[in-house]
Protein backbone atom coordinates (compact mmCIF):
# COMPACT_ATOMS: atom_id res chain seq x y z
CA UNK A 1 115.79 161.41 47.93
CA UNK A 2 115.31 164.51 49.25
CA UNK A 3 116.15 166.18 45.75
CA UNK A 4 113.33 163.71 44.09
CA UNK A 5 110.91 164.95 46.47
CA UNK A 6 111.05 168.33 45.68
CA UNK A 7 110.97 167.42 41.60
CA UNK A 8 107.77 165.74 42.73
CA UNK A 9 106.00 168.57 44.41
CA UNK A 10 107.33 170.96 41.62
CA UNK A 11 106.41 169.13 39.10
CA UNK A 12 102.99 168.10 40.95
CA UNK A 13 101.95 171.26 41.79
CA UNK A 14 102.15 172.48 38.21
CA UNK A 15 100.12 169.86 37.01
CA UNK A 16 97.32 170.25 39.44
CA UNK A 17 97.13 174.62 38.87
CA UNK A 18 97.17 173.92 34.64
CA UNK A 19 94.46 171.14 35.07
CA UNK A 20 92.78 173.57 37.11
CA UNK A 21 92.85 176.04 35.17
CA UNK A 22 92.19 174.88 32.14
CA UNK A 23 88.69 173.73 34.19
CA UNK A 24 88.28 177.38 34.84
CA UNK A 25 88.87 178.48 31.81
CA UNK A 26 86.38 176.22 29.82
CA UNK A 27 84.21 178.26 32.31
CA UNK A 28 84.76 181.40 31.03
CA UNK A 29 86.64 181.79 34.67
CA UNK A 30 90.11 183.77 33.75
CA UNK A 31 91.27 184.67 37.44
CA UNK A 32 93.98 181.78 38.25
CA UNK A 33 95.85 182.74 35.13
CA UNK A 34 97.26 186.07 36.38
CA UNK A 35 97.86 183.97 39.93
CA UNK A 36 101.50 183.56 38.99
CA UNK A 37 102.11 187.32 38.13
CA UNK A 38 100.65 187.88 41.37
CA UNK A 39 102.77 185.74 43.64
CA UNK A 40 105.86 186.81 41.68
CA UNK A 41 104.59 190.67 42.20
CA UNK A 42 104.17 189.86 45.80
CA UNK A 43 107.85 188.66 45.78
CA UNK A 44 109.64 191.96 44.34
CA UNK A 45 107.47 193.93 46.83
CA UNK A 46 108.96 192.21 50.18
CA UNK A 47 112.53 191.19 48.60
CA UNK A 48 112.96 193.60 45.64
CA UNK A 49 111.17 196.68 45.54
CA UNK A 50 113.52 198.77 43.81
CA UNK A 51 112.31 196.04 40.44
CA UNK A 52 108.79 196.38 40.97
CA UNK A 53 109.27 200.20 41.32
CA UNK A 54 110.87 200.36 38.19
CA UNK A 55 108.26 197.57 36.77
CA UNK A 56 105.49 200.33 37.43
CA UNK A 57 107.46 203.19 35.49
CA UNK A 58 107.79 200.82 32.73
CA UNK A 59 103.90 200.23 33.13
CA UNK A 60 102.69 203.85 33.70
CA UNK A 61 102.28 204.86 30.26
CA UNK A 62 100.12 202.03 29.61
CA UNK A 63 97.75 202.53 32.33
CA UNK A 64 94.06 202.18 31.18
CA UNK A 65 91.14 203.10 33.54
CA UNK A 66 88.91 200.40 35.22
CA UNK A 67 85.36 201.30 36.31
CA UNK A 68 83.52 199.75 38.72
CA UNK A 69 79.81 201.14 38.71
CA UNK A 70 78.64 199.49 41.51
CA UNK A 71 80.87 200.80 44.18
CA UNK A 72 81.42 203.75 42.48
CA UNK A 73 85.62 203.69 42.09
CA UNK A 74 88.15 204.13 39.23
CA UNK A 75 91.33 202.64 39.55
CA UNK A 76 94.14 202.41 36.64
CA UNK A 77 94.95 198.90 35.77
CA UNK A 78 97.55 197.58 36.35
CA UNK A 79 99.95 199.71 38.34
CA UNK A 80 97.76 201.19 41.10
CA UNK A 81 96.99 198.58 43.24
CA UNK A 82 100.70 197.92 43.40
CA UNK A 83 101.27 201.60 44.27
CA UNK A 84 98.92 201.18 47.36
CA UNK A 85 100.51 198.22 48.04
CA UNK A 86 104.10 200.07 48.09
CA UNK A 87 102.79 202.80 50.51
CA UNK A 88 101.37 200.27 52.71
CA UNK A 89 104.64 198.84 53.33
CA UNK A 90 106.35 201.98 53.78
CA UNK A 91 103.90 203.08 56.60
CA UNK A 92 104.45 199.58 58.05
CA UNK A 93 108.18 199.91 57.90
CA UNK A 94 108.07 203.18 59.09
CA UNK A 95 106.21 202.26 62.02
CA UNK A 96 108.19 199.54 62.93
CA UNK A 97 111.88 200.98 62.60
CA UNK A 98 110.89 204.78 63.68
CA UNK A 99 113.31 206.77 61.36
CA UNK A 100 113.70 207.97 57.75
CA UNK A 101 116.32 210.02 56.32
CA UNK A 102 115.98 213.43 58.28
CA UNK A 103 118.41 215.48 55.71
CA UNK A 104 115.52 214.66 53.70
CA UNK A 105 112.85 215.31 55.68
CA UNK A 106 114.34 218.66 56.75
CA UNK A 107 114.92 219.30 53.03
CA UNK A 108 112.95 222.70 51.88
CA UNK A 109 110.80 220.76 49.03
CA UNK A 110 110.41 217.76 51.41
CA UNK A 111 108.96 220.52 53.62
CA UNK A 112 106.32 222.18 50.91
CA UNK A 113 105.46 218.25 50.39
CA UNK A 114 104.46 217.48 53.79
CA UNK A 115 102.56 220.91 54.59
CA UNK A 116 100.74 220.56 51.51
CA UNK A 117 100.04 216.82 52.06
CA UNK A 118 98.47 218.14 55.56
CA UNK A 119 96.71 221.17 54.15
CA UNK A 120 95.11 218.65 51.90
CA UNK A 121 93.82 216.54 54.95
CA UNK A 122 92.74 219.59 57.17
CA UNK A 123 90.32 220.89 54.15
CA UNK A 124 89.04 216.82 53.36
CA UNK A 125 87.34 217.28 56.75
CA UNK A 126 85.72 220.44 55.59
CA UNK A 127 84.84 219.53 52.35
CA UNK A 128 82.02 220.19 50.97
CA UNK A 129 81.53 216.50 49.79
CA UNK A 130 84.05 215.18 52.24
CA UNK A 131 84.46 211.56 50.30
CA UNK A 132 85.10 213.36 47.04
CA UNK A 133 88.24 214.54 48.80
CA UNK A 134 88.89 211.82 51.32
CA UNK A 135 89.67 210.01 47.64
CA UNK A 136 90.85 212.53 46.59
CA UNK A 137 93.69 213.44 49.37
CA UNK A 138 94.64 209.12 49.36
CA UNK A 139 95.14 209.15 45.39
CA UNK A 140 97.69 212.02 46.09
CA UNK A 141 98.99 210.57 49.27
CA UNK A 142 100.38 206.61 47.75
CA UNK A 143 101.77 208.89 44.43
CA UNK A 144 103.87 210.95 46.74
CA UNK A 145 104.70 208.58 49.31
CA UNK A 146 105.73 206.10 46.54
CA UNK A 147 107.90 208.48 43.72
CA UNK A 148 108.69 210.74 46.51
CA UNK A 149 109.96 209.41 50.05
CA UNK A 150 110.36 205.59 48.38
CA UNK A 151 111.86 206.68 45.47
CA UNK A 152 114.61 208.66 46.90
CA UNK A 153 116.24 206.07 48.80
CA UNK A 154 116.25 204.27 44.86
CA UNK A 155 118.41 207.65 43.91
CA UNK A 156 120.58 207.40 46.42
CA UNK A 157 122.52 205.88 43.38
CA UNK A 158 123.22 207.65 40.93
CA UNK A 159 122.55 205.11 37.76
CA UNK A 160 119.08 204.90 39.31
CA UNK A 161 118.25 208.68 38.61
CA UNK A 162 118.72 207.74 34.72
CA UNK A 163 117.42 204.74 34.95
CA UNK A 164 113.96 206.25 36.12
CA UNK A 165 114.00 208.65 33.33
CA UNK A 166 115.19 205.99 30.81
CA UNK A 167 112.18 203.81 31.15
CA UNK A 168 109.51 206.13 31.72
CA UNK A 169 111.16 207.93 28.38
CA UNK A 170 110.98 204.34 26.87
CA UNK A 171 107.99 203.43 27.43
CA UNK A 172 106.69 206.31 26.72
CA UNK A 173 107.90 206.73 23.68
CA UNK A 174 106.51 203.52 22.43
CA UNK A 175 103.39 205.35 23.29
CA UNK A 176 104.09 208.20 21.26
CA UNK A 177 104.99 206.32 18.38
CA UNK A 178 101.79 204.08 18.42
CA UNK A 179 99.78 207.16 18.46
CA UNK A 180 101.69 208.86 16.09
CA UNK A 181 101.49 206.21 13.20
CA UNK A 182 97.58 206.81 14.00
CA UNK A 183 97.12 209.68 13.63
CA UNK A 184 99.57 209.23 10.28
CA UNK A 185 96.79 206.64 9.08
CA UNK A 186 94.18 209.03 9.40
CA UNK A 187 96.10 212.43 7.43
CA UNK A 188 97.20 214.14 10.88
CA UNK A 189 94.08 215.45 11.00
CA UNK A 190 93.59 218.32 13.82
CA UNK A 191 90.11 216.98 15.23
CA UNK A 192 90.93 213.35 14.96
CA UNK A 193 94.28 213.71 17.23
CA UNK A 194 92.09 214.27 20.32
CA UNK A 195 91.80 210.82 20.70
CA UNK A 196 93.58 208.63 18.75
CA UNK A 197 95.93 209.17 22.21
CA UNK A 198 93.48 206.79 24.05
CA UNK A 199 93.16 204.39 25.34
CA UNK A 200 96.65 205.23 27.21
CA UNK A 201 95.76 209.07 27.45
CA UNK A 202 92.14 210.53 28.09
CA UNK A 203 93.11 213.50 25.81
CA UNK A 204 95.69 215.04 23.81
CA UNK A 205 96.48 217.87 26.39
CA UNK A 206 96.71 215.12 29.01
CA UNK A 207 99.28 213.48 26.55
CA UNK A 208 101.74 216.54 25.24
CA UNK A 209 102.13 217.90 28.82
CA UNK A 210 103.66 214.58 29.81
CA UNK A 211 105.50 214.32 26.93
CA UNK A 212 106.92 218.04 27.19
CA UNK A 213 107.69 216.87 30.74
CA UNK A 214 110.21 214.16 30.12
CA UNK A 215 111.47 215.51 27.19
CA UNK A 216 113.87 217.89 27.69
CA UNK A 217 116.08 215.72 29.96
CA UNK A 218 116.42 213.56 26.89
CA UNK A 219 118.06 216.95 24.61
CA UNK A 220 120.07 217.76 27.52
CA UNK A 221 121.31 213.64 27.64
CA UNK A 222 122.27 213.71 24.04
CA UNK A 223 124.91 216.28 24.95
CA UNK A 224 126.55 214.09 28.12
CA UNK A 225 129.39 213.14 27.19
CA UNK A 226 129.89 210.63 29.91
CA UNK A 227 127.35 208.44 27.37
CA UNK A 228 128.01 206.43 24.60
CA UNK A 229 127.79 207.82 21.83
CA UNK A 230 124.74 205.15 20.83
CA UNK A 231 122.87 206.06 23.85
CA UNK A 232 123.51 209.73 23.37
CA UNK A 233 122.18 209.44 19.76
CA UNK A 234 119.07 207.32 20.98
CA UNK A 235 118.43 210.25 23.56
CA UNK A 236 118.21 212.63 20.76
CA UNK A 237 116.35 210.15 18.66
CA UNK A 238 113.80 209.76 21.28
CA UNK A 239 113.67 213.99 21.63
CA UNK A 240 113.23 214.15 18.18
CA UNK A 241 110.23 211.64 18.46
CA UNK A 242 108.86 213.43 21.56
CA UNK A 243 108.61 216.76 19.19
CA UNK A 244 106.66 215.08 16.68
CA UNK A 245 104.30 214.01 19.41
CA UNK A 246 103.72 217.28 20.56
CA UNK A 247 103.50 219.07 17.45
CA UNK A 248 100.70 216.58 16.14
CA UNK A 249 98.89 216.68 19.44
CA UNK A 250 97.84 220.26 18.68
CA UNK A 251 97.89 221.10 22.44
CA UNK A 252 98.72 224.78 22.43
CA UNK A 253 99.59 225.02 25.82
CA UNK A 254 102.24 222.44 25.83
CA UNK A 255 104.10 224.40 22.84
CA UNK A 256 103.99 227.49 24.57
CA UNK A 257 105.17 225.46 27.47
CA UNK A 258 108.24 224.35 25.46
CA UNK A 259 108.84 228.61 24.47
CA UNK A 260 108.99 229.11 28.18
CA UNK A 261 111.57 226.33 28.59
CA UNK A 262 113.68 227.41 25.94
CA UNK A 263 113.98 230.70 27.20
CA UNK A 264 114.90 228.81 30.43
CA UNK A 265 117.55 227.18 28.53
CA UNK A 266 118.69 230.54 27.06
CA UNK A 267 118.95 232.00 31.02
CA UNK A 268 121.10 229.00 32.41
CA UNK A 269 123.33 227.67 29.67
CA UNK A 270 124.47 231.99 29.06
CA UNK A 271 124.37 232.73 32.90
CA UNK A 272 122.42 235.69 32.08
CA UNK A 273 121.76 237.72 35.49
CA UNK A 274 119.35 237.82 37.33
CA UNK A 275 118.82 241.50 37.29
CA UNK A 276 118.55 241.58 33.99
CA UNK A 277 115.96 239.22 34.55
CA UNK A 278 113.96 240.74 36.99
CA UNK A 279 114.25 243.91 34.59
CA UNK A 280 112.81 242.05 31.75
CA UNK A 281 109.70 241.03 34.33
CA UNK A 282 109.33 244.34 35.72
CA UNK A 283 109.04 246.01 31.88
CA UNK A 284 106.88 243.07 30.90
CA UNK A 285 104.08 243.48 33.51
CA UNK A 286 104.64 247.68 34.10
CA UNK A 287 104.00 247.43 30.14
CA UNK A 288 100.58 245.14 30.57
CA UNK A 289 99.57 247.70 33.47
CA UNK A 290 100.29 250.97 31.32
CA UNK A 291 98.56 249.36 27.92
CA UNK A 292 95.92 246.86 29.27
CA UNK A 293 93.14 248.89 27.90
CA UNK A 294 95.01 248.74 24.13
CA UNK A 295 95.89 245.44 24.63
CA UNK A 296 92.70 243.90 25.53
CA UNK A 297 91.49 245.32 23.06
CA UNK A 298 93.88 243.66 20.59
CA UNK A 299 92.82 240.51 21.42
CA UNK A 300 89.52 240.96 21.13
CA UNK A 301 90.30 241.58 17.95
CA UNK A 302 91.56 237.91 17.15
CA UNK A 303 89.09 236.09 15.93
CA UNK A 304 91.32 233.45 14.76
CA UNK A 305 89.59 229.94 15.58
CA UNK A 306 91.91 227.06 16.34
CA UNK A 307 92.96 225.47 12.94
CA UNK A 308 95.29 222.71 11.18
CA UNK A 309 97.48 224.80 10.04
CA UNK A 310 100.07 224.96 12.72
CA UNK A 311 100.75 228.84 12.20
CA UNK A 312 96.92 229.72 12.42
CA UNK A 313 96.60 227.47 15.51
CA UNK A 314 99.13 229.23 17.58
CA UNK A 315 97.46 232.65 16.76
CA UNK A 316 94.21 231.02 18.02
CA UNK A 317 95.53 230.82 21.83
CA UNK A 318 94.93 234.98 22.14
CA UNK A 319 91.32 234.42 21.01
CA UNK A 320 89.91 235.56 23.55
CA UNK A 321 86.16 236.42 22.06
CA UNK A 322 85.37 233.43 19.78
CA UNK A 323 87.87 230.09 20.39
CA UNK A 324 85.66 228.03 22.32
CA UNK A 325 88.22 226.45 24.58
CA UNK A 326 89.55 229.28 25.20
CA UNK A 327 86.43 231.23 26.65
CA UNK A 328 85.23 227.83 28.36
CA UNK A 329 88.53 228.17 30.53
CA UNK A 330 88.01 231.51 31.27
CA UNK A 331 84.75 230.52 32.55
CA UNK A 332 86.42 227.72 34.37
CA UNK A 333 88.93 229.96 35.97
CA UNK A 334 86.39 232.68 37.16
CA UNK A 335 84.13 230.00 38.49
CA UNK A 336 86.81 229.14 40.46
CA UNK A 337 87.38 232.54 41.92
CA UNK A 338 83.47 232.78 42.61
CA UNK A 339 84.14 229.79 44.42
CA UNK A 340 86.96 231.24 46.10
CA UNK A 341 85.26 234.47 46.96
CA UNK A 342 82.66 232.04 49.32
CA UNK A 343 85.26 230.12 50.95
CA UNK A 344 88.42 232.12 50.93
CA UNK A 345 90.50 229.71 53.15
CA UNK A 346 89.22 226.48 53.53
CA UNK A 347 88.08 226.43 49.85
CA UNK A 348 85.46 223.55 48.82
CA UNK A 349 87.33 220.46 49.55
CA UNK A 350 89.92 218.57 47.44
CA UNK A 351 88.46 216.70 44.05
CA UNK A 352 85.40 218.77 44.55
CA UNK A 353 85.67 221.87 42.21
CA UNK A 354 83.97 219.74 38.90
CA UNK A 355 80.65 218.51 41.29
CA UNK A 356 80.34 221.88 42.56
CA UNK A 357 81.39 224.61 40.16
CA UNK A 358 78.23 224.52 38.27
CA UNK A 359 75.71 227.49 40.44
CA UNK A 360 79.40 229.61 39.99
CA UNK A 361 79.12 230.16 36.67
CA UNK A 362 77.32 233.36 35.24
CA UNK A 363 75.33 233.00 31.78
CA UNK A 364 77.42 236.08 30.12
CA UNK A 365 80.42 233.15 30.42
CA UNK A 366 78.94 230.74 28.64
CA UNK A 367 80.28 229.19 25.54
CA UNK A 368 78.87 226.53 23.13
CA UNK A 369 80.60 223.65 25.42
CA UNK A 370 79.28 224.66 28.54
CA UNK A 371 76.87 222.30 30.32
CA UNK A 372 74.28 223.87 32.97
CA UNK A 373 75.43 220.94 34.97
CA UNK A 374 79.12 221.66 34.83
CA UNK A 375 80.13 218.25 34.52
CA UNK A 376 82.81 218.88 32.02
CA UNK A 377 85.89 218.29 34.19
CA UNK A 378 87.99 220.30 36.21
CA UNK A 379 89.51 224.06 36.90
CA UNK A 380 92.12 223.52 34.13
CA UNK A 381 94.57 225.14 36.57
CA UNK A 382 97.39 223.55 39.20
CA UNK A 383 97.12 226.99 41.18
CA UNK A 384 93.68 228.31 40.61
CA UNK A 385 92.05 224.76 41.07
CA UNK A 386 93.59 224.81 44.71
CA UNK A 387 92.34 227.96 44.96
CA UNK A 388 89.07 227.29 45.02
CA UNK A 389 89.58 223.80 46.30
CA UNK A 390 91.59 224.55 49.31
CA UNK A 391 91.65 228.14 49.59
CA UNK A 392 94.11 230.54 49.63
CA UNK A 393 96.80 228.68 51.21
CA UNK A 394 96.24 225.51 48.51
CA UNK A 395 97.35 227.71 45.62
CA UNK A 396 100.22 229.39 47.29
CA UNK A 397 101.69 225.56 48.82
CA UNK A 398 101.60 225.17 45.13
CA UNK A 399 103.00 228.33 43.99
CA UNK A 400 105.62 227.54 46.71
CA UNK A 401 106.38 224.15 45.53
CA UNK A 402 107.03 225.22 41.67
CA UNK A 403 108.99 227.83 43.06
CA UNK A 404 111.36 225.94 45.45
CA UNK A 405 111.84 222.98 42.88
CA UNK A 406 112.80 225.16 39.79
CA UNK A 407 115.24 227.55 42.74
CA UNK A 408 116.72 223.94 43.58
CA UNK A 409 117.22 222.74 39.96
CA UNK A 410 119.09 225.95 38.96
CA UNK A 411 121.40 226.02 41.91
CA UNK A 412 122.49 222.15 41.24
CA UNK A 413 122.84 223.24 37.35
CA UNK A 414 125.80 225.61 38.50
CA UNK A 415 126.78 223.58 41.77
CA UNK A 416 125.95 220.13 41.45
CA UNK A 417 129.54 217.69 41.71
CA UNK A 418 130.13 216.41 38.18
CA UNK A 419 129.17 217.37 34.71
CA UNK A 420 126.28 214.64 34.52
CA UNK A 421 124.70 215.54 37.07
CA UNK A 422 124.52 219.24 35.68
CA UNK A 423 123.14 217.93 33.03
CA UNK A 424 120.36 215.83 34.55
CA UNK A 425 119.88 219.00 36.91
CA UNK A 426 119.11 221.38 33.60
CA UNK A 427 116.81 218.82 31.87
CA UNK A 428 115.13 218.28 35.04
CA UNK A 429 114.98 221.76 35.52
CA UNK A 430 113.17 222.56 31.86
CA UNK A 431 110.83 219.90 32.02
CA UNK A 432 109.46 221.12 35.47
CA UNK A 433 109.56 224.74 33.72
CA UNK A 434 107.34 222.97 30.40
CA UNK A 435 105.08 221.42 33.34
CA UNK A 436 104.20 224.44 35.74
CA UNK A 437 103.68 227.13 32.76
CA UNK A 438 101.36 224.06 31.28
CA UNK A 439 99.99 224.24 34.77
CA UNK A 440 98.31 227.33 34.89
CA UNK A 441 96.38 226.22 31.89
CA UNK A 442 95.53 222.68 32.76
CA UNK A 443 96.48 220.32 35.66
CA UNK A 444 97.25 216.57 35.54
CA UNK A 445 98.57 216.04 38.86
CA UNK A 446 95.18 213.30 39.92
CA UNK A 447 96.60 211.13 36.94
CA UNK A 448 99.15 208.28 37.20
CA UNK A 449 100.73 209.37 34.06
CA UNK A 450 101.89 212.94 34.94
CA UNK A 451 101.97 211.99 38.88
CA UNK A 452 104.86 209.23 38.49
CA UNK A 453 107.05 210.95 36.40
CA UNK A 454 106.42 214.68 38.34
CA UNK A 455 107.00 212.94 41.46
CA UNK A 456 109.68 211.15 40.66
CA UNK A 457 111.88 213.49 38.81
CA UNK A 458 110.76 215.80 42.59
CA UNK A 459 112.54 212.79 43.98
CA UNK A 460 115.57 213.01 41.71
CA UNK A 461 116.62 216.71 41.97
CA UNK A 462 116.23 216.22 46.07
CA UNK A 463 118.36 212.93 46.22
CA UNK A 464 121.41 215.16 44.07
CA UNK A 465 120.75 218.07 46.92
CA UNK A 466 120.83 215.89 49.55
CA UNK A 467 123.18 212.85 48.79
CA UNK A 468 125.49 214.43 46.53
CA UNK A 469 125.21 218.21 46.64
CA UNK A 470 128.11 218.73 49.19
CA UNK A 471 130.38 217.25 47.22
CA UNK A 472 133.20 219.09 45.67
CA UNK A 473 132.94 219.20 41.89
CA UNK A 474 134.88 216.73 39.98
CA UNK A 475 134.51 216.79 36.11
């Protein structure tokens, strides 16, 4: 009886929501339909949030923007409003039960995190335009509370570190080939690429600097021999793919950003030392210092534009007198330091540099993109953006950060307790390397795209220091 009963209800209940919405939708009324991925949503956030964690990495890469004029917010459909949802409950939680995991709260990134995080808050209150950064500081706040501090307790296990990497990478990469056979359709043309990335990537700089991000772990992961050898030829298939991407995006940063990494690579797989390291830097920059004079004058010789042909288009990134983009960052950046200059400490307020930048720039910087305006965006810097943002102390916090993350990811290349987790450590490693050389050309870090897997992969290195990095190594 009591069986029948629920059969009844079940099967009653179904029949009254289709009826009713099928009404709805004869009324051009569409908003009961997603009712059931709702309530099911609602289920993996109190009872399985590791799945609906992992639901949102799948998701990330097709994120599109929402609008909403009226009030005046953008949010990206549909992962965000589950990310706020996430950090909600982790505040709540942490409220209620008073603790967290102090090994990796005491940790020395964990540490950067939080000071930042507060820095962040402290300069929202001076802000110029103090909403501007008051959305501004909670954007940043439910990414790093929800791929950092959640996330970690996710990688306490070890199949969980790959497992974040493996569907971002996936998904991704479906992505990537989408916009790939696009831009095939229309003859790889170098113009054209800038946005046949959207509508999952605002541009194509935006798009290769993720890319370069995840896709060194996925080289290093064709070489683990604790794989199959199917997965470990999908890894490199998947590399191979990422490459492409890159290469037809035409974003000069992100290849130099994958130079830089492969001189990382060179450094840690042949142990070279660190004084001859430090050498190299020391003749690099006494050189610039003795020859500056000759060698600005070089590149003001370059008047090679950026081009199709791949060759050409490299040369173009020491144009320093005629490539548009080029000058219009170099107005960006000195903007920025005008900015700077008037509010050395405090800076102008987080989110605020592209409302405010405009009276900063000088007429002898202009370029044939510059608006009088300056409404084209933002500092196209992780370091100098905080600079003028948050002062002096907002570009060294990040400084600090790149620097204690890439420290960490070298040490747990030589030290970490097995073979795969080397491994993960050194791809880790060079896609943070790709990502904060990209960053002092352009910075991604208020998008969900480069936020979830930059946090995340934060997330991973920590959880091997902290959970595993004691451990005696075992091959």
């Amino acid at each position: 009886m009591l069986r029948d009963s629920k059969l009844f209800w079940l099967y009653g209940g179904s029949a009254v929501f289709m009826i009713l919405n099928l009404v709805l939708i004869m009324h051009d009324m569409y908003w009961l339909s997603v009712l059931p991925f709702v309530l099911g949503l609602l289920l993996l956030l109190f009872f399985s949030l590791d799945k609906l964690l992992f639901l949102l990495v799948v998701l990330t890469p097709f994120t599109f923007k929402f609008r909403h004029e009226d009030l005046g917010f953008t949010i990206d459909i549909p992962t965000e409003p589950w990310i706020v949802a996430i950090m909600l409950l982790f505040f709540f939680r942490l409220a209620y039960e008073r603790t967290y995991d102090t090994r990796v709260l005491r940790h020395p990134v964990t540490v950067i995190i939080l000071i930042q995080l507060l820095w962040m808050l402290v300069t929202t209150f001076t802000s110029e335009i103090p909403l501007v950064s008051a959305k501004y500081f909670i954007s940043r706040l439910w990414y790093v509370v929800t791929f950092y501090f959640v996330a970690i307790y996710l990688f306490r296990e070890q199949k969980n570190m790959q497992k974040f990497m493996w569907l971002f990478g996936g998904a991704l990469l479906v992505v990537v080939l989408i916009s790939t056979y696009r831009h095939f359709l229309l003859g790889f043309e170098r113009t054209l690429g800038y946005w046949v990335v959207r509508p999952f990537f605002n541009d194509h700089t935006h798009y290769s600097a993720v890319i370069a991000l995840v896709a060194p772990f996925f080289v290093v992961m064709a070489f683990n021999r604790s794989d199959s050898v199917l997965r470990r030829r999908l890894a490199m298939i998947i590399f191979i793919v990422f490459c492409a991407g890159i290469l037809f995006s035409y974003s000069r940063a992100s290849w130099l950003s994958l130079m830089f990494a492969l001189i990382g690579f060179v450094i840690l797989v042949f142990r070279i030392r660190f004084r001859f390291i430090l050498a190299g830097l020391v003749l690099v920059i006494g050189s610039f210092t003795l020859f500056q004079t000759e060698i600005i004058m070089q590149l003001e010789r370059n008047q090679q534009e950026s081009s199709g042909d791949f060759a050409e288009h490299l040369r173009s990134v020491s144009n320093i007198t005629s490539d548009a983009s080029n000058l219009e960052r170099i107005n960006r950046w000195r903007s920025a330091y005008r900015m700077y200059q008037e509010r050395p400490v405090l800076g102008w307020g987080p989110g605020t540099y592209q409302f405010v930048y405009a009276p900063f720039q000088r007429y002898e910087d202009y370029t044939i993109i510059t608006t009088h305006f300056g409404d084209l965006g933002n500092a196209h810097s992780e370091y100098i953006g905080p600079l003028a943002e948050s002062g002096i102390p907002g570009m060294v916090l990040m400084l600090s950060l790149a620097l204690a993350v890439l420290a960490m990811g070298v040490r747990l290349f030589k030290e970490a307790p097995s073979r795969e987790m080397r491994l993960m450590a050194l791809g880790l490693s060079l896609g943070f390397i790709t990502y904060f050389t990209h960053g002092f050309l352009n910075n991604f870090l208020d998008t969900d795209k480069a936020s979830v897997p930059f946090w995340g992969m934060m997330a991973i290195l920590v959880a091997m220091d902290v959970f595993y990095g004691k451990q005696q190594p075992v091959e």
